[in-house]
N, C-alpha and C. Protein backbone atom coordinates (compact mmCIF):
# COMPACT_ATOMS: atom_id res chain seq x y z
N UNK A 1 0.81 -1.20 0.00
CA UNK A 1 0.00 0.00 0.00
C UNK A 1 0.85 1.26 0.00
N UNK A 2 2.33 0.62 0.02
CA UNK A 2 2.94 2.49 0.48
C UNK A 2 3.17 2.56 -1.18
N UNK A 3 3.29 3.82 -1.69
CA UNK A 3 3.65 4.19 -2.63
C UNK A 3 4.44 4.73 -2.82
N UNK A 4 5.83 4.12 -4.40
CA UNK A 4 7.33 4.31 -4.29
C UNK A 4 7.50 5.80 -4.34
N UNK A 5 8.36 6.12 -3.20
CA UNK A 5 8.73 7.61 -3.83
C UNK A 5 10.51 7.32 -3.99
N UNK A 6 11.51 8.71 -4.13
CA UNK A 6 12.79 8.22 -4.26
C UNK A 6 12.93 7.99 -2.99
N UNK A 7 12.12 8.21 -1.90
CA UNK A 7 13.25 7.65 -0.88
C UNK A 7 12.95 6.26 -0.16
N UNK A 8 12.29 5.31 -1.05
CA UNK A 8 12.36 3.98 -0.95
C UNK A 8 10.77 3.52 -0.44
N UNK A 9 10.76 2.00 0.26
CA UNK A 9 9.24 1.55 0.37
C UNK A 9 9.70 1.49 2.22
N UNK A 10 7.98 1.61 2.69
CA UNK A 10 8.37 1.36 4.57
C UNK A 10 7.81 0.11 4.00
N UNK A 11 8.87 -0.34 4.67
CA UNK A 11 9.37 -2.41 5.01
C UNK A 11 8.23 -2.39 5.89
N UNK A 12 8.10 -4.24 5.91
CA UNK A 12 7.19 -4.53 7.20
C UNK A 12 7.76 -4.28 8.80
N UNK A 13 6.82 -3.61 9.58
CA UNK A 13 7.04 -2.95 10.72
C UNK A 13 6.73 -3.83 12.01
N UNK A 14 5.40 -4.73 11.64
CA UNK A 14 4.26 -5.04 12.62
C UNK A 14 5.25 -5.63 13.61
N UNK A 15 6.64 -6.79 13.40
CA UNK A 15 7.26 -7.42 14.45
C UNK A 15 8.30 -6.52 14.83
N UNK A 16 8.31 -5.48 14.78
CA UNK A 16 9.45 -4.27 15.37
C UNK A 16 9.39 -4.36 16.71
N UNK A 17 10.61 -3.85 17.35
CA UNK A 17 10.23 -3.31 18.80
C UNK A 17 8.97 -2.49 18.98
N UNK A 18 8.56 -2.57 20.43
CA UNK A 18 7.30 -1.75 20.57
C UNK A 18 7.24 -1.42 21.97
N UNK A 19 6.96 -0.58 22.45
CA UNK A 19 6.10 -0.26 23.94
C UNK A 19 5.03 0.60 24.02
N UNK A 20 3.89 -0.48 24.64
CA UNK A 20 2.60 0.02 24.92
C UNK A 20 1.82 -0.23 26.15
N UNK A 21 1.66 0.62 26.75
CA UNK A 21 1.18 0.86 27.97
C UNK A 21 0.13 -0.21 28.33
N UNK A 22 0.16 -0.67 29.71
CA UNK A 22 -1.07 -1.73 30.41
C UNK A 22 -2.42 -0.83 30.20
N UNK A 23 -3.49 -2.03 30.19
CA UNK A 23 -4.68 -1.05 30.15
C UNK A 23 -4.94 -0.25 32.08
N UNK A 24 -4.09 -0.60 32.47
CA UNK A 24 -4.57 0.02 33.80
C UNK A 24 -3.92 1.20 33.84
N UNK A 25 -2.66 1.08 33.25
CA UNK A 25 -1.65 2.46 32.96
C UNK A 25 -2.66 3.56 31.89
N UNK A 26 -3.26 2.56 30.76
CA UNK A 26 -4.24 3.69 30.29
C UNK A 26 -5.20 4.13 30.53
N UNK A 27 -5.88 3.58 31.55
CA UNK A 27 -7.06 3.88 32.14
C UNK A 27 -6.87 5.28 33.36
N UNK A 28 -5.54 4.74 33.97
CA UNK A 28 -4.87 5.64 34.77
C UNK A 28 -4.65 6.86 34.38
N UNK A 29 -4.38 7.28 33.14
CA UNK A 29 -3.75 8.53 32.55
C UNK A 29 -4.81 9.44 32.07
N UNK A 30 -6.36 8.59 31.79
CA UNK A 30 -7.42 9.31 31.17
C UNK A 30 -7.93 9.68 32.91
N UNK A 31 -8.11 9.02 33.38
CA UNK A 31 -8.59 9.65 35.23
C UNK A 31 -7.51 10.75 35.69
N UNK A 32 -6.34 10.52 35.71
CA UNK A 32 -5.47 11.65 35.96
C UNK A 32 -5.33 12.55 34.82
N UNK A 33 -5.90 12.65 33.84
CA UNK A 33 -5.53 13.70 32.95
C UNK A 33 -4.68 13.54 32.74
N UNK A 34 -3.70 12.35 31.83
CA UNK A 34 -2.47 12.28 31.68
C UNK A 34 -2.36 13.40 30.93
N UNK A 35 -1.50 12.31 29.63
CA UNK A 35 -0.51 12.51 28.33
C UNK A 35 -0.66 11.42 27.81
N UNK A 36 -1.59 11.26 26.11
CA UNK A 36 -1.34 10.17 25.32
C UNK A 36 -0.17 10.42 24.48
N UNK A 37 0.63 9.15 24.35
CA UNK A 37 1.61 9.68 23.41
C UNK A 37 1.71 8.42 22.04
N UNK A 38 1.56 8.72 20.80
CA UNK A 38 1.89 7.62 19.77
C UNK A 38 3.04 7.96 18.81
N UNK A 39 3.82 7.18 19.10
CA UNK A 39 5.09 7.44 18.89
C UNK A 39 6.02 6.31 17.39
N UNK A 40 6.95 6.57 16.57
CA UNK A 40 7.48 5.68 16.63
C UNK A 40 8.89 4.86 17.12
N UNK A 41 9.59 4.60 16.43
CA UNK A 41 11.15 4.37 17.19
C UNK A 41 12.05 5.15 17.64
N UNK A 42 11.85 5.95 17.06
CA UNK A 42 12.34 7.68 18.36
C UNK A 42 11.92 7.07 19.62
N UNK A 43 10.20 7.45 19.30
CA UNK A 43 10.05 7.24 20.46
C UNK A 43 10.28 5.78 21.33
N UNK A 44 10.47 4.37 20.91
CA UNK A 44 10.49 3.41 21.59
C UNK A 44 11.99 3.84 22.30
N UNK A 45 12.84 4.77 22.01
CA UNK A 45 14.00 4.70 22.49
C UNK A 45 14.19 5.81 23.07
N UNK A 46 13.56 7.06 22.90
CA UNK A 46 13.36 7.76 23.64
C UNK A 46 12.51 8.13 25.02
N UNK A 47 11.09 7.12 24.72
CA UNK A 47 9.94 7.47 25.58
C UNK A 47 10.48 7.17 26.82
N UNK A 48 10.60 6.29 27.27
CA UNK A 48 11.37 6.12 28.90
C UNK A 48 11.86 7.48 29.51
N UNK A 49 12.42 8.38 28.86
CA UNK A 49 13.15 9.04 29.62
C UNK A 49 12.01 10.78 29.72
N UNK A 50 11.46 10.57 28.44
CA UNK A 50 10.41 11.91 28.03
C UNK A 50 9.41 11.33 29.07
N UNK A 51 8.97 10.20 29.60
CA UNK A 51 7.61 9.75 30.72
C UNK A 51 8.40 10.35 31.97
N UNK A 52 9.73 9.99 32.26
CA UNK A 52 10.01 10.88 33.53
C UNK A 52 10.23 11.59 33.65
N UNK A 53 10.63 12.71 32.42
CA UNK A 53 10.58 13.95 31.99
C UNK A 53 9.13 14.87 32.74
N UNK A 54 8.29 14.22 31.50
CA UNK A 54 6.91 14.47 32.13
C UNK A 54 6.47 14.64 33.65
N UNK A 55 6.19 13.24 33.66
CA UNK A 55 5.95 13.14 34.98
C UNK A 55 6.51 13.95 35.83
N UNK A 56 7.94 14.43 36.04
CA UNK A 56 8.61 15.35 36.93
C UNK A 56 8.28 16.55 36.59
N UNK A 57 7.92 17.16 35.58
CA UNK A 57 7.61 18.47 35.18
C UNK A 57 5.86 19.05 35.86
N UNK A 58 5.47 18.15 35.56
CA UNK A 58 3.84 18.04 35.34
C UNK A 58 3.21 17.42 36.66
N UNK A 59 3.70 16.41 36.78
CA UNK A 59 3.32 15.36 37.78
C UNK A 59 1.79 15.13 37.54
N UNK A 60 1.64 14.34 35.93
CA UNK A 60 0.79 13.85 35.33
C UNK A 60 1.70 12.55 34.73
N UNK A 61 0.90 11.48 34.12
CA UNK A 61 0.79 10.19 33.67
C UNK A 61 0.90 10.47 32.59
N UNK A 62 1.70 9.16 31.88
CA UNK A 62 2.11 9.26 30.45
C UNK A 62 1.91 8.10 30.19
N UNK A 63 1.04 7.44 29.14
CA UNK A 63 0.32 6.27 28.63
C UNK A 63 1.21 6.18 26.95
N UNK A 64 1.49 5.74 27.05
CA UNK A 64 1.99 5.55 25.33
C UNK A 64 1.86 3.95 24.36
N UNK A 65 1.98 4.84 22.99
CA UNK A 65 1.52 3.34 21.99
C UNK A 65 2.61 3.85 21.18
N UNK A 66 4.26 3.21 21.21
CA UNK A 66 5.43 3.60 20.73
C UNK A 66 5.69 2.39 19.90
N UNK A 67 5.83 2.14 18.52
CA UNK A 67 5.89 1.46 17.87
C UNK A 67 7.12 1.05 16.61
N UNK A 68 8.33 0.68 16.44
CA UNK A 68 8.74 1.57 15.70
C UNK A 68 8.51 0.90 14.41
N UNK A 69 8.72 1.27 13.36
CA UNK A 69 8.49 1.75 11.96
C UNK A 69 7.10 1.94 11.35
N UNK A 70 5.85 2.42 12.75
CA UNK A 70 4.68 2.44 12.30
C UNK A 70 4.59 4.28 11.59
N UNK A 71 3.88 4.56 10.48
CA UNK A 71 3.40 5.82 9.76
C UNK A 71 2.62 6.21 10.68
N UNK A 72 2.53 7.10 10.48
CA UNK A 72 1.32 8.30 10.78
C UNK A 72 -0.32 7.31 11.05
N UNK A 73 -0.23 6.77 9.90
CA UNK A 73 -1.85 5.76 9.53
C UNK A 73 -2.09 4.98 10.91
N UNK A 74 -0.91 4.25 11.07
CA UNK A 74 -1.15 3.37 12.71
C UNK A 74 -1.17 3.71 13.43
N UNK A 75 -0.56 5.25 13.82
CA UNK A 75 -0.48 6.05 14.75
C UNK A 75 -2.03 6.33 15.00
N UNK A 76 -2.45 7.17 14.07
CA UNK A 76 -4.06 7.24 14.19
C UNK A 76 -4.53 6.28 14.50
N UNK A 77 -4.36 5.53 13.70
CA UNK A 77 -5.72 4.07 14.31
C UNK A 77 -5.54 3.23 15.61
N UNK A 78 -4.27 3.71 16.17
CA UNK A 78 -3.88 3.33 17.73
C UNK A 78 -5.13 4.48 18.51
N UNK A 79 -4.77 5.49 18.21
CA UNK A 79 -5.65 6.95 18.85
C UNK A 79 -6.91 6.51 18.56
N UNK A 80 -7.52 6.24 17.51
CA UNK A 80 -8.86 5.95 17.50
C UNK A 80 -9.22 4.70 18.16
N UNK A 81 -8.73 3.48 17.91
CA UNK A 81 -8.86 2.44 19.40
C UNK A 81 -8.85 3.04 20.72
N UNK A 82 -7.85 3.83 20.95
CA UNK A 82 -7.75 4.01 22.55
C UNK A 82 -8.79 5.17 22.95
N UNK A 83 -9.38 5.77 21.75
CA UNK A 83 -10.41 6.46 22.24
C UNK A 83 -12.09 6.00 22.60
N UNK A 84 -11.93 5.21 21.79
CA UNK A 84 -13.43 4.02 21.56
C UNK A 84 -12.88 3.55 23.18
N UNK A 85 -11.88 2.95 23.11
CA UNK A 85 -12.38 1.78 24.67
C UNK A 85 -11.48 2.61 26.16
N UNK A 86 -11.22 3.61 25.82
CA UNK A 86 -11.07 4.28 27.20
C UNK A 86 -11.45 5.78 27.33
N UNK A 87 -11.76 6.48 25.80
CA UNK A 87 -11.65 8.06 26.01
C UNK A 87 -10.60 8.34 26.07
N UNK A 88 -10.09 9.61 26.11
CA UNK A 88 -9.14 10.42 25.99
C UNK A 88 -8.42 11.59 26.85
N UNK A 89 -7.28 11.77 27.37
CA UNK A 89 -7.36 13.04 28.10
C UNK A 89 -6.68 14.58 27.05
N UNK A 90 -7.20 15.24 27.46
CA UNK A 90 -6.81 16.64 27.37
C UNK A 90 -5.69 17.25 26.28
N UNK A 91 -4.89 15.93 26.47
CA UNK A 91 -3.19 16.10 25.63
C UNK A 91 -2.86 15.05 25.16
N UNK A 92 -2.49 15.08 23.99
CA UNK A 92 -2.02 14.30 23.12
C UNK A 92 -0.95 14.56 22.26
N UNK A 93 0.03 13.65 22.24
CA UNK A 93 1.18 13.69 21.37
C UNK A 93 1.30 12.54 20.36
N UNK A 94 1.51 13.04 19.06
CA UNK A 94 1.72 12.04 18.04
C UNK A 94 3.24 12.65 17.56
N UNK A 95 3.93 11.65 17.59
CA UNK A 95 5.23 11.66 17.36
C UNK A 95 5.29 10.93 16.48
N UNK A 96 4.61 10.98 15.24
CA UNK A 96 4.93 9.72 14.47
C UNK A 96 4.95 10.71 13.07
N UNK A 97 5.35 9.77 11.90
CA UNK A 97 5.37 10.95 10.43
C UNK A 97 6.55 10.99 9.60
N UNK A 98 7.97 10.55 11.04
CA UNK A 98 9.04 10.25 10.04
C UNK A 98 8.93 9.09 8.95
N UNK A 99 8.21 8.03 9.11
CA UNK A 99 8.12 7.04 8.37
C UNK A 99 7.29 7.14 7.08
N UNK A 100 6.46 8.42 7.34
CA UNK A 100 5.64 8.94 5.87
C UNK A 100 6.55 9.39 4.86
N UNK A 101 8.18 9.30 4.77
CA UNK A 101 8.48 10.22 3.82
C UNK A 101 8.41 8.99 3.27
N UNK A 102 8.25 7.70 2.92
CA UNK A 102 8.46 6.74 1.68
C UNK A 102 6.85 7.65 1.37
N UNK A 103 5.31 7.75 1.41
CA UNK A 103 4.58 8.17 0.88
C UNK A 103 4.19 9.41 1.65
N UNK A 104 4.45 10.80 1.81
CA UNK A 104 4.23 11.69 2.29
C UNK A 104 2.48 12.06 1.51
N UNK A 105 2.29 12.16 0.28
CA UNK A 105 0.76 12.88 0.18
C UNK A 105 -0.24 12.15 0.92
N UNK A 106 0.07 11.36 1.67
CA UNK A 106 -0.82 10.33 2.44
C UNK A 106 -0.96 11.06 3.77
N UNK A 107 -0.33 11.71 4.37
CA UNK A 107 0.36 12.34 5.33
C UNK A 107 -0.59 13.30 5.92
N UNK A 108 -0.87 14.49 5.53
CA UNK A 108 -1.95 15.51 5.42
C UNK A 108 -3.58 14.80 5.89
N UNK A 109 -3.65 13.22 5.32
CA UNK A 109 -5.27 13.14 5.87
C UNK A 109 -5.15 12.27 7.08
N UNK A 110 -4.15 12.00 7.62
CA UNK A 110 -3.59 11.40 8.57
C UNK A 110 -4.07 11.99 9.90
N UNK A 111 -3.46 13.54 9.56
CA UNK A 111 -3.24 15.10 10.65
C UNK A 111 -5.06 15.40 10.57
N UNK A 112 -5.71 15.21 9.56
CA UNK A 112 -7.22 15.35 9.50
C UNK A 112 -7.67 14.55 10.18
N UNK A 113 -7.41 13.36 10.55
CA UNK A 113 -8.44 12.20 10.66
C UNK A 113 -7.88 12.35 12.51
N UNK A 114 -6.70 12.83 12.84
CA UNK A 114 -6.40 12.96 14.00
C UNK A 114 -7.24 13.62 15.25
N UNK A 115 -7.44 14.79 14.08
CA UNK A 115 -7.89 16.32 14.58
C UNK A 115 -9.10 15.57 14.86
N UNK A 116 -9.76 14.75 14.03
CA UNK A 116 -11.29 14.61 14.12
C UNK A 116 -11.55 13.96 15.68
N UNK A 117 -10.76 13.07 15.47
CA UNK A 117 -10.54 12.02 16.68
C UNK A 117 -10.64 12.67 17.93
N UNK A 118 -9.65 13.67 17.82
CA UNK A 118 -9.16 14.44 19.14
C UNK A 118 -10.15 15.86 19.41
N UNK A 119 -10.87 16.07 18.66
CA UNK A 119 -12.19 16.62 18.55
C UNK A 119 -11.26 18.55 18.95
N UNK A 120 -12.02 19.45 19.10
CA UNK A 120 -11.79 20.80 19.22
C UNK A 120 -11.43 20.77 20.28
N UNK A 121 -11.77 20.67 21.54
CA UNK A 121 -11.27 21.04 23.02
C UNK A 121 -10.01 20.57 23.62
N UNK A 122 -9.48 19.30 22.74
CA UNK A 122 -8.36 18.82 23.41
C UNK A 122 -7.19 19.20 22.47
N UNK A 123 -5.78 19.35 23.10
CA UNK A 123 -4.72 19.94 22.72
C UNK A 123 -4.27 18.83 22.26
N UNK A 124 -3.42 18.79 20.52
CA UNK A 124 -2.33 17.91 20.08
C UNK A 124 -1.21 18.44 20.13
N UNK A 125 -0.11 17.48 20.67
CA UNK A 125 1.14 18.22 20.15
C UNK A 125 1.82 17.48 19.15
N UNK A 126 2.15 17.70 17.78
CA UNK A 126 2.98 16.87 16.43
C UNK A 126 4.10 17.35 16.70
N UNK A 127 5.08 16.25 16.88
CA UNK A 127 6.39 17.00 16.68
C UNK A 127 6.66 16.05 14.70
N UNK A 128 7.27 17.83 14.66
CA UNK A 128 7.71 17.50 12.92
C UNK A 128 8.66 16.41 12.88
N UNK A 129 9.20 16.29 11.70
CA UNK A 129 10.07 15.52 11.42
C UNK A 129 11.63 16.03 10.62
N UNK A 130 12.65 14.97 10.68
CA UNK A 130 13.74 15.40 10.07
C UNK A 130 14.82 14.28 10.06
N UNK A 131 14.24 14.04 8.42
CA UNK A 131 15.08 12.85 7.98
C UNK A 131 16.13 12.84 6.66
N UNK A 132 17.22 12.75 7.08
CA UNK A 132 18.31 12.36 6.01
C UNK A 132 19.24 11.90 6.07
N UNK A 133 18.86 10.40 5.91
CA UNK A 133 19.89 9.06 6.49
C UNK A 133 20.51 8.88 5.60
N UNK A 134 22.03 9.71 6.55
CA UNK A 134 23.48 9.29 5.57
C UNK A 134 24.33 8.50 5.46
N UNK A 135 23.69 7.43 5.62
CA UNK A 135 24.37 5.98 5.62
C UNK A 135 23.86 6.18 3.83
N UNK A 136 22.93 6.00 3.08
CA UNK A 136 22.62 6.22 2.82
C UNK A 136 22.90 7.16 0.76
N UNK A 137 22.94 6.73 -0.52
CA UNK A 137 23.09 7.70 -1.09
C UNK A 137 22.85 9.01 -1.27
N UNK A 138 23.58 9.90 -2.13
CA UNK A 138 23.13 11.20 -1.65
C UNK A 138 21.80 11.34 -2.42
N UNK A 139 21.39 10.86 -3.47
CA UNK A 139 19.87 10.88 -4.55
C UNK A 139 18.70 10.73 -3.17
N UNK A 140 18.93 9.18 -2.25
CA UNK A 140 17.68 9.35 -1.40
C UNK A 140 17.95 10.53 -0.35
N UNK A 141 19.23 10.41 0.46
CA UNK A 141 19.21 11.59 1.38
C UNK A 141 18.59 12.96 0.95
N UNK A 142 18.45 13.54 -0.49
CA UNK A 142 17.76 14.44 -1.00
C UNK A 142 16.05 14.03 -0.91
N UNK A 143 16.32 12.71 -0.94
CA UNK A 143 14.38 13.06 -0.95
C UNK A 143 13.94 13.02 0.08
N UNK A 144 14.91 12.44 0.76
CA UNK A 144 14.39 12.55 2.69
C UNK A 144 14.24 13.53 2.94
N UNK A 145 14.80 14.71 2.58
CA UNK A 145 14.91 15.96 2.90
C UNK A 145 13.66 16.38 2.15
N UNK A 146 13.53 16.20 1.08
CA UNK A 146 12.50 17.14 0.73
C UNK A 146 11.17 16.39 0.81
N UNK A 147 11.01 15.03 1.09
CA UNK A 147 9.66 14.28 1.56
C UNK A 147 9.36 15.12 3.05
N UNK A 148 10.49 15.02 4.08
CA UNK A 148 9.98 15.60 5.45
C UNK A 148 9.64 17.29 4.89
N UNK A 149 10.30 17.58 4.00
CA UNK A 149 9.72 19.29 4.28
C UNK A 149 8.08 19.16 3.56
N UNK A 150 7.62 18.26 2.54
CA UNK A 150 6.27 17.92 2.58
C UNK A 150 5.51 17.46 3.84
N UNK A 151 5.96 16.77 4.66
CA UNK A 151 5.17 16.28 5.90
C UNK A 151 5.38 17.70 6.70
N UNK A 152 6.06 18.31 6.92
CA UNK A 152 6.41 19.40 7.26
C UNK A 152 5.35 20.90 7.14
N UNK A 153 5.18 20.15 6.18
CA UNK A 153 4.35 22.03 5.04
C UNK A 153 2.94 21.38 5.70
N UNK A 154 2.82 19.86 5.52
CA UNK A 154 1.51 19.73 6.00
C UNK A 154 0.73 19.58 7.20
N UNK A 155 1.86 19.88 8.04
CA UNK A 155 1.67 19.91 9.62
C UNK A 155 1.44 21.60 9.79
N UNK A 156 1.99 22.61 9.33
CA UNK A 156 2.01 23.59 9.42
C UNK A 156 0.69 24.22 8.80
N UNK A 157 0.41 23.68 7.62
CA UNK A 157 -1.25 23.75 6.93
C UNK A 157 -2.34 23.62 7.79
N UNK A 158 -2.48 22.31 8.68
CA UNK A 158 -3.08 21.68 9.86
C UNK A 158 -3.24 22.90 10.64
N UNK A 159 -2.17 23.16 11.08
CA UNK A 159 -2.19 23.81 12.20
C UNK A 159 -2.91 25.28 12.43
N UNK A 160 -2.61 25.35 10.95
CA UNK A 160 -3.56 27.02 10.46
C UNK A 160 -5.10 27.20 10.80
N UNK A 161 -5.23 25.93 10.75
CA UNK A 161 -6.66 25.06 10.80
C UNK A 161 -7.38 24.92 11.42
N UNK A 162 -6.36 24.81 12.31
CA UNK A 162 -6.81 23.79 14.37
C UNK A 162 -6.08 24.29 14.64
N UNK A 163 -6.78 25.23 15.53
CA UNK A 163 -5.91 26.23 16.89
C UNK A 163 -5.61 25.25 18.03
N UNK A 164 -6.08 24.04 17.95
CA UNK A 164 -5.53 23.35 19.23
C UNK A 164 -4.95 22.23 18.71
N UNK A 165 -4.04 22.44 17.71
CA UNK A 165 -3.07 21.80 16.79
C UNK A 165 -1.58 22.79 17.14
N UNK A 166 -0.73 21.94 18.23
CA UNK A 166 0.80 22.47 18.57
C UNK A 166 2.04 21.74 17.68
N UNK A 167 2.49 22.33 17.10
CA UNK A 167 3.99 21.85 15.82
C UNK A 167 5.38 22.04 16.92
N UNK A 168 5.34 20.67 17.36
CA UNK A 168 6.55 20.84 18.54
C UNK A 168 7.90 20.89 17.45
N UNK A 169 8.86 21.61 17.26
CA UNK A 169 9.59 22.25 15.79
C UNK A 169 10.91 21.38 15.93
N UNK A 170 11.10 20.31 16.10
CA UNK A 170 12.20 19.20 16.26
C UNK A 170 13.10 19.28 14.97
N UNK A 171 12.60 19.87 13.54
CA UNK A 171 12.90 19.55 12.33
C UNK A 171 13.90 21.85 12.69
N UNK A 172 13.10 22.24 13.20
CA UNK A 172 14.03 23.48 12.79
C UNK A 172 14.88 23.69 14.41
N UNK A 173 14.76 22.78 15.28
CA UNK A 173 15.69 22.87 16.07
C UNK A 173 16.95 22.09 15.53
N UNK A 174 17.10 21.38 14.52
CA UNK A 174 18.06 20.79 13.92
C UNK A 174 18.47 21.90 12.91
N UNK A 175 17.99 22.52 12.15
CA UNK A 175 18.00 23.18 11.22
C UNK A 175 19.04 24.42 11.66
N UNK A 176 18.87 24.84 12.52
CA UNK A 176 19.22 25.78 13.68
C UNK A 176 20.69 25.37 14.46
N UNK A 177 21.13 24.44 14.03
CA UNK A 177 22.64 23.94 14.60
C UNK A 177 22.57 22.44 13.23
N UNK A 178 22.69 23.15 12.32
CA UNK A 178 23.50 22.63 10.88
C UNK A 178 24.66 21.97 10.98
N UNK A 179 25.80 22.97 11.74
CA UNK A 179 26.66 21.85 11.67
C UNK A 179 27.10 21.38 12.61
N UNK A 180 26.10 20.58 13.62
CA UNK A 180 26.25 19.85 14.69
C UNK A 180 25.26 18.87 14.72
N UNK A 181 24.64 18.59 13.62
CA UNK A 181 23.52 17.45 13.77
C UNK A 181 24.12 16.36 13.92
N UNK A 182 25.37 15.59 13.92
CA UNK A 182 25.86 14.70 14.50
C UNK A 182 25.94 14.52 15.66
N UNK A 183 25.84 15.84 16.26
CA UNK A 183 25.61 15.24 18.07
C UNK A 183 24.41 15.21 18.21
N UNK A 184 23.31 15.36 17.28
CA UNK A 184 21.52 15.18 18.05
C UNK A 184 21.25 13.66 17.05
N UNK A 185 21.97 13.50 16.08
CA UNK A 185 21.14 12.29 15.60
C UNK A 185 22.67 11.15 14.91
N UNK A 186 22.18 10.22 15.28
CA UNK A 186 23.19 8.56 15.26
C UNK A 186 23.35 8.49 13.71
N UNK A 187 22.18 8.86 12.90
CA UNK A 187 22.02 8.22 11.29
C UNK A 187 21.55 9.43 10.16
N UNK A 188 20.99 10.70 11.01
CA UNK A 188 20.20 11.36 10.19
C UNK A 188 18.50 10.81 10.74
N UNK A 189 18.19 10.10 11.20
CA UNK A 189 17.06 10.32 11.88
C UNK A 189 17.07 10.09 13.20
N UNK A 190 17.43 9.05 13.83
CA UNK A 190 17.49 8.51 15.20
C UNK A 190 18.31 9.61 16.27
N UNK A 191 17.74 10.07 16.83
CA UNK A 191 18.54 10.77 18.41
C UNK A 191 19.83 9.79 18.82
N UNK A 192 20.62 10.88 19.05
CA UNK A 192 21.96 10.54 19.96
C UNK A 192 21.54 10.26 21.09
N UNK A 193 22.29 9.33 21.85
CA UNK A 193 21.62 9.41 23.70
C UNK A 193 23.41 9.88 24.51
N UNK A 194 22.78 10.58 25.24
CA UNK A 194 21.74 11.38 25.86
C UNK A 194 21.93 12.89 24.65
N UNK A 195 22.26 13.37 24.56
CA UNK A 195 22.11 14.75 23.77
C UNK A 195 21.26 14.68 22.83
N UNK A 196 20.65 14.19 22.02
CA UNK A 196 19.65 14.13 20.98
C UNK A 196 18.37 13.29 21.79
N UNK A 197 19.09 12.59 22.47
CA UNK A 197 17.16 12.66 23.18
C UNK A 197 16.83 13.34 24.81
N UNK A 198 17.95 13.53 24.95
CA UNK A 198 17.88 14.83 25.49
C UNK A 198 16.98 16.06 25.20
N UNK A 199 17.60 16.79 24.12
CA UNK A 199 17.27 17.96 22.81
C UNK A 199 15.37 17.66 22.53
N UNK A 200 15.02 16.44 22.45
CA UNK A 200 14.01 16.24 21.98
C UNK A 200 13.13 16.01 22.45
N UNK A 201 13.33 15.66 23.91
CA UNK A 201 12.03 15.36 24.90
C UNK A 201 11.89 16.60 25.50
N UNK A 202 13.13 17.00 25.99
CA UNK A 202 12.83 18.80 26.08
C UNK A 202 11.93 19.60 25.34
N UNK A 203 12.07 19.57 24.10
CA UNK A 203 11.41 20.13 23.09
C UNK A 203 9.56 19.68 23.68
N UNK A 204 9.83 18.53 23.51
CA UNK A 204 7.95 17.75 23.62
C UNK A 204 7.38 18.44 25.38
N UNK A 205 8.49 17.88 26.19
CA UNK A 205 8.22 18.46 27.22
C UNK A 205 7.83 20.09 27.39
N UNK A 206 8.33 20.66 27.47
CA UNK A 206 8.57 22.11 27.32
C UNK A 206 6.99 23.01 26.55
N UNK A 207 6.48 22.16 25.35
CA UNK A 207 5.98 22.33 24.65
C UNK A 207 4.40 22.07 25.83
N UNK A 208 4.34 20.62 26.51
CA UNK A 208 3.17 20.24 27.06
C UNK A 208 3.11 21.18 28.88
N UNK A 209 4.32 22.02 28.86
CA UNK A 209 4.09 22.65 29.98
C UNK A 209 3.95 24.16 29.41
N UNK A 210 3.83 24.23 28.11
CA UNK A 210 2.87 25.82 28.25
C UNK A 210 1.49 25.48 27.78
N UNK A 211 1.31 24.36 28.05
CA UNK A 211 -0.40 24.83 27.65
C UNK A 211 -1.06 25.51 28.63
N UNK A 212 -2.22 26.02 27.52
CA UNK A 212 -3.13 27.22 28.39
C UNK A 212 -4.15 25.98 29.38
């Protein structure tokens, strides 16, 4: 179903690493007003440290469905399950989208179908994306680049949209120290530890402690 672009096909994902919260942990987070978070392998390798992040900032609950090499598409349809059989709290983070650059125009009804889900009153936070894996030739590393600035344009479109649509800016905090992205990312997408997931849960964090 993905469709070829230059920067290749998303491989099968379903037996990837994963971490997803007990249903008592999710049940827990909609009574406390957590933090949903759907993530992908960023996040399976990051989330551990962004939940105690949280939690210490906030001293709210962090429920997550961290998956890695799931798109945007599973991301949603995790959110729409967990809204059918538990409801939802207040805040939500989808961290997912790097994996749309193999089909980015898919991308945009993804951020629609989210919004719907998450209805007007509750806050999303998207953190963008920023991919250009230089392991890698330089022909795809160019389309990585310019597939994420499509997922990019269309998070920012969204957001014009839905005032309670937050663009946590992960893609121009890289952008912004050019020639040091070797200390925030291992490959061109994946976070360094600790300094790149460091850099990045900060970012998410930071972002879920100014809400109004």
């Amino acid at each position: 179903m993905s469709r070829r672009s230059s920067s290749g096909r998303l491989g099968p994902w379903e037996n990837l690493s994963r971490r997803i919260s007990s249903v008592a942990k999710i049940r827990a987070t909609v009574r406390g007003d957590g933090v949903f978070m759907f993530g992908d392998s960023i996040a399976v390798q990051d989330g551990p440290a962004l939940e105690q992040l949280v939690a210490a900032q906030t001293g709210t609950p962090v429920a997550v469905h961290d998956w890695s090499g799931q798109p945007a598409s599973a991301g949603v349809d995790a959110l729409a399950d967990w809204s059918r059989k538990y409801g939802l709290p207040d805040r939500i983070v989808m961290a997912v989208g790097t994996n749309d650059i193999f089909a980015p125009a898919a991308f945009a009804t993804e951020v629609e179908q989210a919004m719907k889900i998450a209805g007007p009153k509750r806050t999303v936070y998207w953190v963008n994306v920023h991919a250009n894996r230089w392991g890698l030739s330089t022909a795809v590393q160019s389309a990585d680049r310019a597939n994420s600035a499509l997922i990019n344009k269309a998070l920012d479109q969204a957001a014009a949209r839905h005032p309670n649509l937050r663009v946590v800016r992960w893609s121009e905090f890289l952008s912004a120290r050019s020639g040091q992205v070797t200390k925030y990312l291992r490959d061109g997408i994946h976070t360094t530890q600790p300094t790149g997931q460091r850099a990045r849960n900060a970012l998410i964090a930071q972002a879920l402690g100014s809400a109004e």
